[in-house]
N, C-alpha and C. Protein backbone atom coordinates (compact mmCIF):
# COMPACT_ATOMS: atom_id res chain seq x y z
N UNK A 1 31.45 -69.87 53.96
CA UNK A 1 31.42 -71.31 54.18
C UNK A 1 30.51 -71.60 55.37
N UNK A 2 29.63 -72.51 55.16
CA UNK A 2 28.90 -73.08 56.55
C UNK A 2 29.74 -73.59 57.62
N UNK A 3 29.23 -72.98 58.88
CA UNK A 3 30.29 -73.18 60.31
C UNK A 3 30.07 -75.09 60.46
N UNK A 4 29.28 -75.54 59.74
CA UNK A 4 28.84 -77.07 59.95
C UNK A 4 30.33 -77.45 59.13
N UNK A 5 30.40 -77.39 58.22
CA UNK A 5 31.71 -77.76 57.56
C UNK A 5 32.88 -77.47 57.73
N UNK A 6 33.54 -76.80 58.86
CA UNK A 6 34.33 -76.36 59.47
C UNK A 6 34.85 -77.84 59.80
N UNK A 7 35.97 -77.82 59.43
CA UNK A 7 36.44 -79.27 59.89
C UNK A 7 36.46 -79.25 61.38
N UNK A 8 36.60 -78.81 62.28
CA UNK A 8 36.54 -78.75 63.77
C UNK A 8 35.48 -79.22 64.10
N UNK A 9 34.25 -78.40 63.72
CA UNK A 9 33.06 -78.86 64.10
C UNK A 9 32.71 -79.88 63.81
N UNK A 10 33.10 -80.26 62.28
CA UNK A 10 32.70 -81.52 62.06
C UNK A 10 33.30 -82.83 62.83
N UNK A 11 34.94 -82.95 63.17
CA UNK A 11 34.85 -83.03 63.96
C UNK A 11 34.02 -83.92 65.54
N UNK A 12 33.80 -82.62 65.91
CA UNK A 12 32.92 -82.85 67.17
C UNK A 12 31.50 -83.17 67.18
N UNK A 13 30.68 -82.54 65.78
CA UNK A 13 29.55 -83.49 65.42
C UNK A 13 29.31 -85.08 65.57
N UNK A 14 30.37 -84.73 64.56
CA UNK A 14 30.85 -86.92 64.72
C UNK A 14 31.08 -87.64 65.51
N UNK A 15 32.07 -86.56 66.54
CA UNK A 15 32.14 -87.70 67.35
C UNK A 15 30.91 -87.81 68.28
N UNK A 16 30.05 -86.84 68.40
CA UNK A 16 28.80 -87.39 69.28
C UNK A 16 27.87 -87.71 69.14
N UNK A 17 27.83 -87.68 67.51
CA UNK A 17 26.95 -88.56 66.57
C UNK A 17 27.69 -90.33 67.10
N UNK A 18 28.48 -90.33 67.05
CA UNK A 18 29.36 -91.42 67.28
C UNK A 18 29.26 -92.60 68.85
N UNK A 19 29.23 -91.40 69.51
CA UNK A 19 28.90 -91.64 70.97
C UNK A 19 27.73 -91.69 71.28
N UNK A 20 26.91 -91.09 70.86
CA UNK A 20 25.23 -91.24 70.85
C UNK A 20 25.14 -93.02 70.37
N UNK A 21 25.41 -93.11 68.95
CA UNK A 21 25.13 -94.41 68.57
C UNK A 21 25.53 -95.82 69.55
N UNK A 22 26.63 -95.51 70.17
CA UNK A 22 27.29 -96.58 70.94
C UNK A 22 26.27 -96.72 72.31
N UNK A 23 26.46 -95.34 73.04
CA UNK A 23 25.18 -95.11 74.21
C UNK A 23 23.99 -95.73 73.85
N UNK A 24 23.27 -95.52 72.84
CA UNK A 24 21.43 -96.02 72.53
C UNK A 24 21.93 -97.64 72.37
N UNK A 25 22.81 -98.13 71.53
CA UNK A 25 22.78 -99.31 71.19
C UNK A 25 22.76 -100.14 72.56
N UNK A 26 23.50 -99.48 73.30
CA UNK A 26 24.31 -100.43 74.67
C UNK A 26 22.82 -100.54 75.59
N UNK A 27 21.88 -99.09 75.47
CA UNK A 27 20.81 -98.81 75.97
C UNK A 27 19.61 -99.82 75.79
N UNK A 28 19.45 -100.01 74.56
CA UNK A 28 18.53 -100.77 74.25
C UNK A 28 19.00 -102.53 74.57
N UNK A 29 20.18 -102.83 74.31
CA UNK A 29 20.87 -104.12 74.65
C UNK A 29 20.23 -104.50 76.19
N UNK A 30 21.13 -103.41 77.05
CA UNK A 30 21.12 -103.98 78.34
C UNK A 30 20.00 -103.46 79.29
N UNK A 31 19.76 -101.96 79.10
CA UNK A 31 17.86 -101.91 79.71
C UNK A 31 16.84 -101.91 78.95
N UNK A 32 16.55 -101.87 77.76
CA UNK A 32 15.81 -102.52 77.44
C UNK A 32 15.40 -104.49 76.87
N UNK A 33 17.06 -104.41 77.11
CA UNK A 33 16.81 -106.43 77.08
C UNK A 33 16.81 -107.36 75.70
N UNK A 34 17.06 -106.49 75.12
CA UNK A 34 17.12 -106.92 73.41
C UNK A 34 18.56 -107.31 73.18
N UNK A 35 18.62 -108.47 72.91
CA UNK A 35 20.01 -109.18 72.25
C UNK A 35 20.41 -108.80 70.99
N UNK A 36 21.20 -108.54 71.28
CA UNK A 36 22.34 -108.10 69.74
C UNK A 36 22.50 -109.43 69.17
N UNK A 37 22.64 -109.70 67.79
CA UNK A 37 23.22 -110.59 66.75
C UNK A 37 24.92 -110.15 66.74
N UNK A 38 25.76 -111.23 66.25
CA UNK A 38 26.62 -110.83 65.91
C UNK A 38 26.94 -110.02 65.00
N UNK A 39 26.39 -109.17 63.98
CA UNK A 39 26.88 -108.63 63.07
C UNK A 39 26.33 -107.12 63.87
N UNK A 40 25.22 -106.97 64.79
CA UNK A 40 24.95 -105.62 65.55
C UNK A 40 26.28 -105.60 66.33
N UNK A 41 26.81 -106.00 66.99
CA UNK A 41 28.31 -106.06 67.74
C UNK A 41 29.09 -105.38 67.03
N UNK A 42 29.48 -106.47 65.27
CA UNK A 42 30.76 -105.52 65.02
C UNK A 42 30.32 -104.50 64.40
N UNK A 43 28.87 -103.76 64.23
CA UNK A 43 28.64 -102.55 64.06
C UNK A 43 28.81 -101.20 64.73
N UNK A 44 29.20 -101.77 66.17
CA UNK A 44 29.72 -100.56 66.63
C UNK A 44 31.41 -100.72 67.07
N UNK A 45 32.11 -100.92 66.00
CA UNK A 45 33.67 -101.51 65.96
C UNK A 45 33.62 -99.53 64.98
N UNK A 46 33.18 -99.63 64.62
CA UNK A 46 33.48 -98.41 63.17
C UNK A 46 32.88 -97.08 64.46
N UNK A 47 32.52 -97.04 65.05
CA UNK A 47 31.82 -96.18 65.51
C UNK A 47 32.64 -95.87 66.92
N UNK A 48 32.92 -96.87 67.31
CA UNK A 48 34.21 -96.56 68.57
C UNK A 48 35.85 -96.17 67.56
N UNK A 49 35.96 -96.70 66.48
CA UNK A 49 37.33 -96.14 66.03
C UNK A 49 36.49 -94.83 65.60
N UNK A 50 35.51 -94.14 65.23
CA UNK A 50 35.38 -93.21 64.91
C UNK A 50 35.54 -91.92 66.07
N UNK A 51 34.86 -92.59 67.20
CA UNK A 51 35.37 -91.65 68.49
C UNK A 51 37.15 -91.12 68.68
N UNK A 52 37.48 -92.25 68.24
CA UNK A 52 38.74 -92.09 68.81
C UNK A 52 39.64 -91.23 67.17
N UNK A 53 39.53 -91.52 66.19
CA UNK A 53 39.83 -90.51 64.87
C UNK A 53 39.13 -89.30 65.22
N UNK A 54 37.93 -89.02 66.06
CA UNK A 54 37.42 -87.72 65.92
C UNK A 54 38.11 -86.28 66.84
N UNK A 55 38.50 -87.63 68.59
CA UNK A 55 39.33 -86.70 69.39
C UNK A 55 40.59 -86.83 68.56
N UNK A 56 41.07 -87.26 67.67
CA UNK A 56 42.57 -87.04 67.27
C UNK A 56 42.82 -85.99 66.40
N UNK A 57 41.28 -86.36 65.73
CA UNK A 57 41.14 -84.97 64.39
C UNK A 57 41.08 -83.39 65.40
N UNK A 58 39.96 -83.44 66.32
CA UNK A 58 40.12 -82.38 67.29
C UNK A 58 41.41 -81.99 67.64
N UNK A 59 42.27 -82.32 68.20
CA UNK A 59 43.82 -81.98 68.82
C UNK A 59 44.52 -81.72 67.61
N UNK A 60 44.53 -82.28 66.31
CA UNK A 60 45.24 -81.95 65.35
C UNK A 60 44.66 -81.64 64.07
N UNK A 61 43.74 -80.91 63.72
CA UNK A 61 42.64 -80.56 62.90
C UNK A 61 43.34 -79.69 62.25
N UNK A 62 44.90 -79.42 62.08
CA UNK A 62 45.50 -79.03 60.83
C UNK A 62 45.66 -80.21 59.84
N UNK A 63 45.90 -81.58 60.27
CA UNK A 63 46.11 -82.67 59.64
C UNK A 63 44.75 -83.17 59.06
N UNK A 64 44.53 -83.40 57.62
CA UNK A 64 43.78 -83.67 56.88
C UNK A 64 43.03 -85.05 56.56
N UNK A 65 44.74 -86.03 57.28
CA UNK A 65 44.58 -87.79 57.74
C UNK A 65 43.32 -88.16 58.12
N UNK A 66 42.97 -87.25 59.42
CA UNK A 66 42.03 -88.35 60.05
C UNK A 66 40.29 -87.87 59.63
N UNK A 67 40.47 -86.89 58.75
CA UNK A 67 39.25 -86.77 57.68
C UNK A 67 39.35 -88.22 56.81
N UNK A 68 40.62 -88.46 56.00
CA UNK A 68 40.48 -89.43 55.42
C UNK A 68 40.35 -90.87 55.96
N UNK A 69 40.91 -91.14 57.45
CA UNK A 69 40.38 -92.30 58.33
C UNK A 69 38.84 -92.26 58.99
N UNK A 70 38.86 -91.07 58.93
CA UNK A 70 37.35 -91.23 59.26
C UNK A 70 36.22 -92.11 57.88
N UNK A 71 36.70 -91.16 56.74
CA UNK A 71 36.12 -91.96 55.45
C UNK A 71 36.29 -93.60 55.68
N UNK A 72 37.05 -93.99 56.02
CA UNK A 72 37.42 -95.40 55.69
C UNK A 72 36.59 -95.85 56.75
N UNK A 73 36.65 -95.29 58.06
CA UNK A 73 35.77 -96.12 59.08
C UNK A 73 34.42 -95.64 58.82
N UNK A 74 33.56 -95.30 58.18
CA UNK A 74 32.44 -94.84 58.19
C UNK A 74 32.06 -95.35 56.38
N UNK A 75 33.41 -95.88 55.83
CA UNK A 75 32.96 -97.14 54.57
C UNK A 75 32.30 -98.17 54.70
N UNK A 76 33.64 -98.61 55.75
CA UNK A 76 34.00 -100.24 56.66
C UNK A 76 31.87 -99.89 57.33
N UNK A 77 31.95 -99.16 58.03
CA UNK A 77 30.23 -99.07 58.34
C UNK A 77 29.48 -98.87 57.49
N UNK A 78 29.42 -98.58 56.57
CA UNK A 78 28.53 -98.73 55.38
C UNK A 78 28.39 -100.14 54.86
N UNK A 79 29.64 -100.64 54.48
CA UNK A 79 29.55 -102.16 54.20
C UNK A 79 28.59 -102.99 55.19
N UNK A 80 29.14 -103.00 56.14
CA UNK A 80 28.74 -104.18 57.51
C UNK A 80 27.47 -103.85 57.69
N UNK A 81 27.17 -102.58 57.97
CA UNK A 81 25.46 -102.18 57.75
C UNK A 81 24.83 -102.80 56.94
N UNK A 82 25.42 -102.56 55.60
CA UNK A 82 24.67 -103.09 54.30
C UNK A 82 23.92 -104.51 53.88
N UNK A 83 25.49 -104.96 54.77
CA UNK A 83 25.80 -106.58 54.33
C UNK A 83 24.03 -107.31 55.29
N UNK A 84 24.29 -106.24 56.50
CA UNK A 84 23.24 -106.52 57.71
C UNK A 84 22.05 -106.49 57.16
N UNK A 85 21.77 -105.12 56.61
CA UNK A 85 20.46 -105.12 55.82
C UNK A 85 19.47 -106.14 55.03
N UNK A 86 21.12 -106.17 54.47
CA UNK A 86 20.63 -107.10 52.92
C UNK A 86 20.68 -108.99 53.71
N UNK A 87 21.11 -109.38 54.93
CA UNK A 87 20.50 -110.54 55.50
C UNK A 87 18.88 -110.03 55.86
N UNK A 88 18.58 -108.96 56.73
CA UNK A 88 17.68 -109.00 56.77
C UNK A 88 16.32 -109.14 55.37
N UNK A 89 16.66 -108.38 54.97
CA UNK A 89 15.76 -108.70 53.68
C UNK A 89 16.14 -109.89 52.92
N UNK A 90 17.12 -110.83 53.61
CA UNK A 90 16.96 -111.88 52.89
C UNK A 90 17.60 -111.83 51.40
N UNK A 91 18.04 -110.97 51.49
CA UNK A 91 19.01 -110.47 49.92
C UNK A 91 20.82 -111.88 50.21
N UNK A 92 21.12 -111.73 51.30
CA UNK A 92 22.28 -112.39 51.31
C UNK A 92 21.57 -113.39 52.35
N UNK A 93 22.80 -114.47 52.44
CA UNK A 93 22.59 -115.49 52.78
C UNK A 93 23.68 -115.08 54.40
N UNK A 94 23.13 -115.66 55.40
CA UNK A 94 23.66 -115.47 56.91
C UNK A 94 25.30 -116.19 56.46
N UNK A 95 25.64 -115.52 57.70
CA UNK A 95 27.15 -116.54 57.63
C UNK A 95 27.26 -116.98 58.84
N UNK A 96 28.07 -117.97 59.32
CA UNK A 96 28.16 -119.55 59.79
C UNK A 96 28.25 -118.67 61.03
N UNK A 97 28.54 -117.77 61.67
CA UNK A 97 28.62 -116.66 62.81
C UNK A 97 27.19 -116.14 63.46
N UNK A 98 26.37 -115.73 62.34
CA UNK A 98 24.75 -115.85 62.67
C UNK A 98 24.12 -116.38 63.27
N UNK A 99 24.40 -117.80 62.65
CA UNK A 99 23.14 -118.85 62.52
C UNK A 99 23.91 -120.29 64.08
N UNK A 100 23.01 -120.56 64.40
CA UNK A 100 23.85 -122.08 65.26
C UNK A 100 23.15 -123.36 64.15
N UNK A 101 23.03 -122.95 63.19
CA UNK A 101 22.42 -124.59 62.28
C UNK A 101 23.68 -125.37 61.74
N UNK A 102 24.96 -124.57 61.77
CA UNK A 102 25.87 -125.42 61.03
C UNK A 102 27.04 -125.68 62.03
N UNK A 103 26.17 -126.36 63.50
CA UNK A 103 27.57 -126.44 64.46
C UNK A 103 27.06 -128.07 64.71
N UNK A 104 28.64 -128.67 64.66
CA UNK A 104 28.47 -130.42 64.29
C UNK A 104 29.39 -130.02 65.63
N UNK A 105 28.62 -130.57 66.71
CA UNK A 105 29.54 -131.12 68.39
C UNK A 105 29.47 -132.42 68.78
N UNK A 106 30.52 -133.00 69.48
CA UNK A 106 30.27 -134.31 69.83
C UNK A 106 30.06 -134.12 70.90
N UNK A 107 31.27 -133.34 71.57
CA UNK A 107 31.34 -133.14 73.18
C UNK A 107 30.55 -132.81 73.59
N UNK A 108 29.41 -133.32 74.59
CA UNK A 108 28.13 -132.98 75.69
C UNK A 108 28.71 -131.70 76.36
N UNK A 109 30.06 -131.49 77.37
CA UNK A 109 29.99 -130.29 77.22
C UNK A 109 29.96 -129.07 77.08
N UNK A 110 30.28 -129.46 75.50
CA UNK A 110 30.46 -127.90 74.79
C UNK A 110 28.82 -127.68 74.43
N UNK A 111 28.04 -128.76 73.82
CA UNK A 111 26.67 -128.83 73.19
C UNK A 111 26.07 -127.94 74.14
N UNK A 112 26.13 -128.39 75.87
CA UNK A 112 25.65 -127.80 77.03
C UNK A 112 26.31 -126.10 77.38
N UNK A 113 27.07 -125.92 76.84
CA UNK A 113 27.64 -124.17 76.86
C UNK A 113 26.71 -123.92 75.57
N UNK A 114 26.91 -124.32 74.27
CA UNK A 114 26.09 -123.85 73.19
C UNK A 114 24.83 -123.66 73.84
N UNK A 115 24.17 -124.25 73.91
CA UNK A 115 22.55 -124.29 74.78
C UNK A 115 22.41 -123.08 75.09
N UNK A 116 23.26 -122.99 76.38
CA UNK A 116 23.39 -121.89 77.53
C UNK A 116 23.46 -120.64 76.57
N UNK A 117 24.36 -120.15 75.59
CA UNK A 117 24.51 -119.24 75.02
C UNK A 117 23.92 -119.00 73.79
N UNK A 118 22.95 -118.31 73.86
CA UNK A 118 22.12 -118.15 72.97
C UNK A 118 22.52 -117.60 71.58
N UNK A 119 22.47 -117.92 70.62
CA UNK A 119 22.95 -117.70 69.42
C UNK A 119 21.53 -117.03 68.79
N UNK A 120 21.60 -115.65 68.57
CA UNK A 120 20.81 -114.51 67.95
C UNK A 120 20.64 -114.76 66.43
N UNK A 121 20.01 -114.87 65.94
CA UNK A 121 19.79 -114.87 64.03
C UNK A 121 20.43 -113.45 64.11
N UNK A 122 21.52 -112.86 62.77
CA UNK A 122 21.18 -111.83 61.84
C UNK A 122 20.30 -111.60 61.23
N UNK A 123 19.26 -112.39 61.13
CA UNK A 123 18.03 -112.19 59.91
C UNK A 123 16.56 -111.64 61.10
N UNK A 124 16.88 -112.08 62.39
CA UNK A 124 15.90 -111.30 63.30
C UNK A 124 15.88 -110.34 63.69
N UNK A 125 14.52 -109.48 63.16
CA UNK A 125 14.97 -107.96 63.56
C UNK A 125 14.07 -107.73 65.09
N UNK A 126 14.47 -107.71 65.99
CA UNK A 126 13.79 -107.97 67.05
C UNK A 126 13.14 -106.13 67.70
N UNK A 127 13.78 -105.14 67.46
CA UNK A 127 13.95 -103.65 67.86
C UNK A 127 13.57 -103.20 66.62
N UNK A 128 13.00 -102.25 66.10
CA UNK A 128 12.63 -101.04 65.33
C UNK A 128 12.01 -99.40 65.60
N UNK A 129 12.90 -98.97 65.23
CA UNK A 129 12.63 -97.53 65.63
C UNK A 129 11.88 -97.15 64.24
N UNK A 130 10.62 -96.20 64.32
CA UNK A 130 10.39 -95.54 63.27
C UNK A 130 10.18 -96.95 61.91
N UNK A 131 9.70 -97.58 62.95
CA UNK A 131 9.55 -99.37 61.53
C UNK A 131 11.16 -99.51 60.71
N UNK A 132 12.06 -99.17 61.49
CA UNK A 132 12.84 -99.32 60.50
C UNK A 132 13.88 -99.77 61.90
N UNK A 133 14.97 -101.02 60.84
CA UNK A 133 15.55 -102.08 62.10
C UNK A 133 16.84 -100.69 61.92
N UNK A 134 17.88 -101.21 63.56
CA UNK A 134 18.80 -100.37 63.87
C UNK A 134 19.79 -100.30 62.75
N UNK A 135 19.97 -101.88 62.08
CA UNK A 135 21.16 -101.96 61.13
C UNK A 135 20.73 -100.95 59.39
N UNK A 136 19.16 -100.88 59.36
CA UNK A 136 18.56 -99.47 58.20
C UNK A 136 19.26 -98.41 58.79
N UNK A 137 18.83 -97.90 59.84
CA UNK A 137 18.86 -96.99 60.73
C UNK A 137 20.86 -96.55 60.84
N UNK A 138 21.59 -97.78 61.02
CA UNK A 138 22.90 -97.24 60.97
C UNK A 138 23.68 -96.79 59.52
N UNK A 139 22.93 -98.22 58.55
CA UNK A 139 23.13 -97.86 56.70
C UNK A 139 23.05 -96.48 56.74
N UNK A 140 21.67 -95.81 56.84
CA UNK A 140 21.27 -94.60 56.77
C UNK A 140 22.53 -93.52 56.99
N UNK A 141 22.62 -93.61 58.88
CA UNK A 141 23.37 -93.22 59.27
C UNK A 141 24.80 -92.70 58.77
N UNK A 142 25.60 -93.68 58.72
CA UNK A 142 26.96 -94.22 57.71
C UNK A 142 26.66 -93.35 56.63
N UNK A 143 25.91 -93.80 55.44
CA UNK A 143 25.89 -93.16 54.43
C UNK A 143 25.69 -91.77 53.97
N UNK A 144 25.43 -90.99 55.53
CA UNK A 144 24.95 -89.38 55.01
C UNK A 144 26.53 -88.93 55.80
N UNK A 145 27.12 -89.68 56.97
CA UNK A 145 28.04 -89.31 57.45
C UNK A 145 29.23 -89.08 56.45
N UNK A 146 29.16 -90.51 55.55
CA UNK A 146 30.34 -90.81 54.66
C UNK A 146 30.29 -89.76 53.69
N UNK A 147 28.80 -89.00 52.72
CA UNK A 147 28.99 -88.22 52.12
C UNK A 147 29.26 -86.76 52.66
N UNK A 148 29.18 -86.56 53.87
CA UNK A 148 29.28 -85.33 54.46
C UNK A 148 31.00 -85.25 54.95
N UNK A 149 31.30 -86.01 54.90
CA UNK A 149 33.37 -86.31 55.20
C UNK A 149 34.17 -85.87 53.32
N UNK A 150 32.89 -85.89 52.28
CA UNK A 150 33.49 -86.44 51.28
C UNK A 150 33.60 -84.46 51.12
N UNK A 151 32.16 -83.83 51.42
CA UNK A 151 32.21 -82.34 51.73
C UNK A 151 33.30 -81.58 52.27
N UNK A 152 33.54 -82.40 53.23
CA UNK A 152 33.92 -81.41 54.45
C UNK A 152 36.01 -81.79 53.71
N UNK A 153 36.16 -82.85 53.28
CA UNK A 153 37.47 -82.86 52.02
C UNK A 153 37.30 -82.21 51.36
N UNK A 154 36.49 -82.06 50.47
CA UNK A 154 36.80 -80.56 49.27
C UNK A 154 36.36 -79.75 49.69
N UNK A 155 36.01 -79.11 51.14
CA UNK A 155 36.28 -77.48 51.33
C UNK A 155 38.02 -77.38 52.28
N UNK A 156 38.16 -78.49 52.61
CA UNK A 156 39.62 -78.29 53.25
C UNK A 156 40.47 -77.91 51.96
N UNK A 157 40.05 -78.84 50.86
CA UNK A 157 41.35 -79.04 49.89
C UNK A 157 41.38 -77.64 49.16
N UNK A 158 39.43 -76.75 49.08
CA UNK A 158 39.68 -75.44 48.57
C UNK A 158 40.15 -74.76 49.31
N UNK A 159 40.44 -74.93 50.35
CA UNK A 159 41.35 -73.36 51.30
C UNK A 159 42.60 -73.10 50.83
């Protein structure tokens, strides 16, 4: 059996596959100066529960659970990635969280906090690594993770 599929290792791969992603994102946010959209935010929601399923899988890596919570949080990131993507390409339509075009205020001031707080498009890809935006880049991500959890279950289940 490959020592990569060792549920342990895997594991600890993940989680610093995991921790890497959270580190660069926060990196590029706050020294390099690039504003997150709301839907880059709850992209790293799946990626901090994944830290925390990965030290649990570590301490108890006889239990098979948090292979299968890991699947689910690294779905849940496949979706939200996806959903991200597919605004960017303009495949889906933004939701009311995105965009500030569908905010009706009377109160001067709340209008004057709106102002102040800049409301990011999902559909602006402002950062690209390798021509390709972070939310490709996490799809990607997600999706080789999710099939490599689906591995690393049927060599547990053959032992």
């Amino acid at each position: 059996m490959n020592k990569f599929f060792e549920i342990k290792n895997f594991y600890i791969i993940t989680f610093f596959i995991s921790l890497s992603s959270i580190i660069i994102a926060l990196y590029i946010e706050f020294f390099l100066g690039y504003e997150p959209c709301k839907l880059c935010i709850y992209q790293r929601v799946p990626y901090i529960i994944a830290i925390i399923f990965t030290f649990l899988g570590v301490s108890y890596s006889k239990n098979i659970i948090w292979l299968y919570a890991l699947l689910l949080t690294f779905f849940s990131s496949l979706i939200i990635s996806g959903y991200h993507v597919g605004i960017e390409k303009e495949i889906f339509k933004e939701f009311s969280g995105c965009t500030s075009d569908s905010i009706n205020i009377i109160d001067k001031n709340e209008l004057l906090k709106l102002l102040n707080s800049k409301v990011n498009s999902c559909k602006n890809v402002d950062f690209k690594f390798f021509g390709l935006s972070l939310a490709t880049i996490n799809f990607l991500l997600s999706f080789v993770i999710f099939l490599l959890i689906f591995k690393v279950i049927r060599n547990e289940k053959d032992r």
